[in-house]
C-alpha atoms as a PDB file:
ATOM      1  CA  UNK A   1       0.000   0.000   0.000  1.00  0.00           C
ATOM      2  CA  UNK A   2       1.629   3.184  -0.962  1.00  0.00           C
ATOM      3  CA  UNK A   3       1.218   6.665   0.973  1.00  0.00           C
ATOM      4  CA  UNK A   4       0.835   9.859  -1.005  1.00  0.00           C
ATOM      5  CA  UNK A   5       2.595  12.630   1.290  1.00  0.00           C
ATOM      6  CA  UNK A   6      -0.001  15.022   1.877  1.00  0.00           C
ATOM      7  CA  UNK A   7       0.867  18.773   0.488  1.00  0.00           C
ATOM      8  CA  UNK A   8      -0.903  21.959   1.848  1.00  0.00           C
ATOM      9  CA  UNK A   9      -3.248  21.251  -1.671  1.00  0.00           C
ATOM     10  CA  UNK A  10      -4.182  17.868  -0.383  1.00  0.00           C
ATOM     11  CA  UNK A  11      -5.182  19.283   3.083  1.00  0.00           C
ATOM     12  CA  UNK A  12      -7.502  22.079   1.681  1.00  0.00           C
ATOM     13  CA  UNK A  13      -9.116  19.562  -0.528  1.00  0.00           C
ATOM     14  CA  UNK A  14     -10.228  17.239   2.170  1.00  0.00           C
ATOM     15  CA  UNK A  15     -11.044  20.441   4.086  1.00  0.00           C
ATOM     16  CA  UNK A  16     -13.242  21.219   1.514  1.00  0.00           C
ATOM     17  CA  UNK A  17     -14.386  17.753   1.694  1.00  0.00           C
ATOM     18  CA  UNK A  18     -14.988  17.881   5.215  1.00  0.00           C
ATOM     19  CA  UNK A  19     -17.194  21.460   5.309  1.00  0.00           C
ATOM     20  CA  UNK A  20     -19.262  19.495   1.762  1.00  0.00           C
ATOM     21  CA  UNK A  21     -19.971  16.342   4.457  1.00  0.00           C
ATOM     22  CA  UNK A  22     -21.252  18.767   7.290  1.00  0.00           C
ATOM     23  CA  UNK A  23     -24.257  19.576   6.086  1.00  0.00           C
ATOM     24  CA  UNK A  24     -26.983  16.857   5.649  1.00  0.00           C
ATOM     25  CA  UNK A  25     -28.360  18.055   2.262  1.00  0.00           C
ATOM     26  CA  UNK A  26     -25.382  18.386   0.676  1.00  0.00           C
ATOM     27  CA  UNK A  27     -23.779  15.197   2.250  1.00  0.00           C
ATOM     28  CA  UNK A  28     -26.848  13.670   0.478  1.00  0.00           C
ATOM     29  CA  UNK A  29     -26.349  15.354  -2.953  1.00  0.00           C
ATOM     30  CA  UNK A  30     -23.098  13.858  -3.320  1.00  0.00           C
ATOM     31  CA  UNK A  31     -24.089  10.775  -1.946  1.00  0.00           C
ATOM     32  CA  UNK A  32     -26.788  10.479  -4.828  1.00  0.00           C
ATOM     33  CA  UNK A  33     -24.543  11.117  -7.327  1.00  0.00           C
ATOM     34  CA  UNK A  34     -22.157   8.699  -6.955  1.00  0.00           C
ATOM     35  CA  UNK A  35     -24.760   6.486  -8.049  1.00  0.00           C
ATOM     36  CA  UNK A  36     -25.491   8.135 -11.275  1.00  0.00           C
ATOM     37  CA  UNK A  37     -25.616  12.542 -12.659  1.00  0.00           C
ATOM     38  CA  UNK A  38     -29.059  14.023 -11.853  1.00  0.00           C
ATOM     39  CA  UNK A  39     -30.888  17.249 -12.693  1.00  0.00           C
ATOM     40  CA  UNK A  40     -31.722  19.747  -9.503  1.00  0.00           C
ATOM     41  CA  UNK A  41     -35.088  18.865  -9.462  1.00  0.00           C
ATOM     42  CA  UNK A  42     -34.402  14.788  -9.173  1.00  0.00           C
ATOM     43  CA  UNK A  43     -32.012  15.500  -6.250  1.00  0.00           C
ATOM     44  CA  UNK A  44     -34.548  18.069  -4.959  1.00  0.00           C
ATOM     45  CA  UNK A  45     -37.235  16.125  -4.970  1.00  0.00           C
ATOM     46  CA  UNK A  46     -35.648  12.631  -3.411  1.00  0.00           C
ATOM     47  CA  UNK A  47     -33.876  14.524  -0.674  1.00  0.00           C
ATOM     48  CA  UNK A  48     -37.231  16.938   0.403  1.00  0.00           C
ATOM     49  CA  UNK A  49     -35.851  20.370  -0.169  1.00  0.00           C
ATOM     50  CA  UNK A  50     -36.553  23.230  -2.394  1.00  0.00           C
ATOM     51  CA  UNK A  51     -35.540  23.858  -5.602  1.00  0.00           C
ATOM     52  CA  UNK A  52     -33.784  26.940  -4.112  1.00  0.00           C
ATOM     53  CA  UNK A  53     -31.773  25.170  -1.509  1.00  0.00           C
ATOM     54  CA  UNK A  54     -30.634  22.383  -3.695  1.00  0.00           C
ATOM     55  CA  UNK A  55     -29.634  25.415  -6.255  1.00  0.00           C
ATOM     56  CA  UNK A  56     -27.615  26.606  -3.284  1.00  0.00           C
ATOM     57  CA  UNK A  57     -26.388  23.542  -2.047  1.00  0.00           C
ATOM     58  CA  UNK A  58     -24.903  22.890  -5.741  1.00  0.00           C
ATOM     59  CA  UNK A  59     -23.288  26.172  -6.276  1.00  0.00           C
ATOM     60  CA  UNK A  60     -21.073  25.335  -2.866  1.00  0.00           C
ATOM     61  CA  UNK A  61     -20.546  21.858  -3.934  1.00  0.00           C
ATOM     62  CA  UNK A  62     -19.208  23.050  -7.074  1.00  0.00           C
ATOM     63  CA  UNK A  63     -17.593  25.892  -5.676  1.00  0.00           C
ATOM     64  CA  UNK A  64     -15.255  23.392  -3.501  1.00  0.00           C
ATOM     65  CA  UNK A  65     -14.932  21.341  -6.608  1.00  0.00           C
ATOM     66  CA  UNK A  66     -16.565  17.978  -5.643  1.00  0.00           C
ATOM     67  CA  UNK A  67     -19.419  18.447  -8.518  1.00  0.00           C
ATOM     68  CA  UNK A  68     -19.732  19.646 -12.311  1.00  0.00           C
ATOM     69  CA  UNK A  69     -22.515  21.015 -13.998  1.00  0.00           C
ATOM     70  CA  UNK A  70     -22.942  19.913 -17.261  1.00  0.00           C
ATOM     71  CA  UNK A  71     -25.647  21.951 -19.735  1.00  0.00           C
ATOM     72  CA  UNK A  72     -28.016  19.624 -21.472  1.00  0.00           C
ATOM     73  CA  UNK A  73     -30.014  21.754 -23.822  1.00  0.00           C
ATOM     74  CA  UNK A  74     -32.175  24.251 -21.586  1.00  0.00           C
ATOM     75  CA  UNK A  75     -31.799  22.253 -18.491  1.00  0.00           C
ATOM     76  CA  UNK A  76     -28.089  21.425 -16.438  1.00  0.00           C
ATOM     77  CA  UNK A  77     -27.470  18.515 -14.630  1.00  0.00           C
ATOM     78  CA  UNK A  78     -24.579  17.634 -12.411  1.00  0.00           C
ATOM     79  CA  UNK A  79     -22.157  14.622 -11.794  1.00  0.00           C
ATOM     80  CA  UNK A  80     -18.886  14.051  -9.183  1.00  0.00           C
ATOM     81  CA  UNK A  81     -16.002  16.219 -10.702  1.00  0.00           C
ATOM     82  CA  UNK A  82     -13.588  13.623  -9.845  1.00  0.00           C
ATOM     83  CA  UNK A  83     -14.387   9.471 -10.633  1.00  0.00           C
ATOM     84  CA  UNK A  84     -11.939   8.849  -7.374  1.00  0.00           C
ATOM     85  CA  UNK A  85     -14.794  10.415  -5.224  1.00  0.00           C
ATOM     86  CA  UNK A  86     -17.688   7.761  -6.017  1.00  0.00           C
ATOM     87  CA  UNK A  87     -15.290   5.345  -4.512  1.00  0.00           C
ATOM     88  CA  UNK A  88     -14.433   7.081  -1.528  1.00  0.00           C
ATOM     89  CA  UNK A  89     -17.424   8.222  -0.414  1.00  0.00           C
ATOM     90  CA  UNK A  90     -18.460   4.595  -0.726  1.00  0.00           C
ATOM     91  CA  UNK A  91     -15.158   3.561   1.777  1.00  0.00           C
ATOM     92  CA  UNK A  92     -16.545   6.551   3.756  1.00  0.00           C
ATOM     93  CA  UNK A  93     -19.622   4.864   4.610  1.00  0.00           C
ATOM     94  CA  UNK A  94     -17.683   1.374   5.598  1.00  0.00           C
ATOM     95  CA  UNK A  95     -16.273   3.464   8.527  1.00  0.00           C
ATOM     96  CA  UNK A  96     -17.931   3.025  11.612  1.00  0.00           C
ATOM     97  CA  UNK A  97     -17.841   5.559  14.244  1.00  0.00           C
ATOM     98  CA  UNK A  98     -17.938   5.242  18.086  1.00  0.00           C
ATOM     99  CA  UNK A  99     -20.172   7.750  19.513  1.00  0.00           C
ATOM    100  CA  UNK A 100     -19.938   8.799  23.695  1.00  0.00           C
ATOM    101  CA  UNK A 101     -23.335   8.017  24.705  1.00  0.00           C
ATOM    102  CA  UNK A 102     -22.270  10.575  27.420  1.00  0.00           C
ATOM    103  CA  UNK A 103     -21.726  13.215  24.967  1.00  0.00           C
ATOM    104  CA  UNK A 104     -24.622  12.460  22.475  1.00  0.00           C
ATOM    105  CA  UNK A 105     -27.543  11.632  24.199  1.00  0.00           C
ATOM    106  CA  UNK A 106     -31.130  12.659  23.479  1.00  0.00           C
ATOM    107  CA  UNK A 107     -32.211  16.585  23.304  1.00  0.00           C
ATOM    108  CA  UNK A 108     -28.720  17.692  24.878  1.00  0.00           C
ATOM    109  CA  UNK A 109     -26.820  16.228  21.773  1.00  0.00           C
ATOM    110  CA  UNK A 110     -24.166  19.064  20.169  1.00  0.00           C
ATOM    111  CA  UNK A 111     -22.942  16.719  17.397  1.00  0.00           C
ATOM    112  CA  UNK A 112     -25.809  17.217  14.629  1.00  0.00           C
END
């Protein structure tokens, strides 16, 4: 297994990574399309949010560079901007995470 030394480029990618991942919606967006490029509306729709904040959502996922628009005629529809991140959102969910029930527990829970 090889390493790839991390340069200051590599750490502000997986910042921008990281901030894309915080936020539910747009953890879902790019969850979606790893399975396949969808229009606004699709993604809209199957995650229950306006057409406005998935228009929002987009413009900062392509703004960190994790998605692409791509015009189809009148209409634009969007896909990973990199074919390594399919993958590694999919190791991404293999991870599982030990959560202090004494730190997240009911109402008083700071981690969502």
């Amino acid at each position: 297994m090889s390493t790839v030394t991390a340069s200051v480029t590599h750490t502000a990618a997986l910042a921008r990574l990281g901030y894309a991942l915080s936020d539910a919606t747009r953890a879902g967006v790019l969850l979606a399309l790893r399975e396949a490029p969808a229009y606004p509306s699709d993604l809209a729709d199957a995650l229950g949010v306006s057409r406005q904040v998935m228009s929002n959502q987009l413009a900062c996922l392509r703004g960190c560079g994790l998605v692409e628009a791509v015009p189809d005629g009148r209409r634009t529809w969007y896909r990973l901007a990199d074919p390594h991140l399919a993958p590694a959102l999919n190791e991404l969910l293999q991870v599982v995470l030990y959560v202090d029930p004494s730190c997240c527990a009911g109402e008083s829970c700071s981690c969502a």
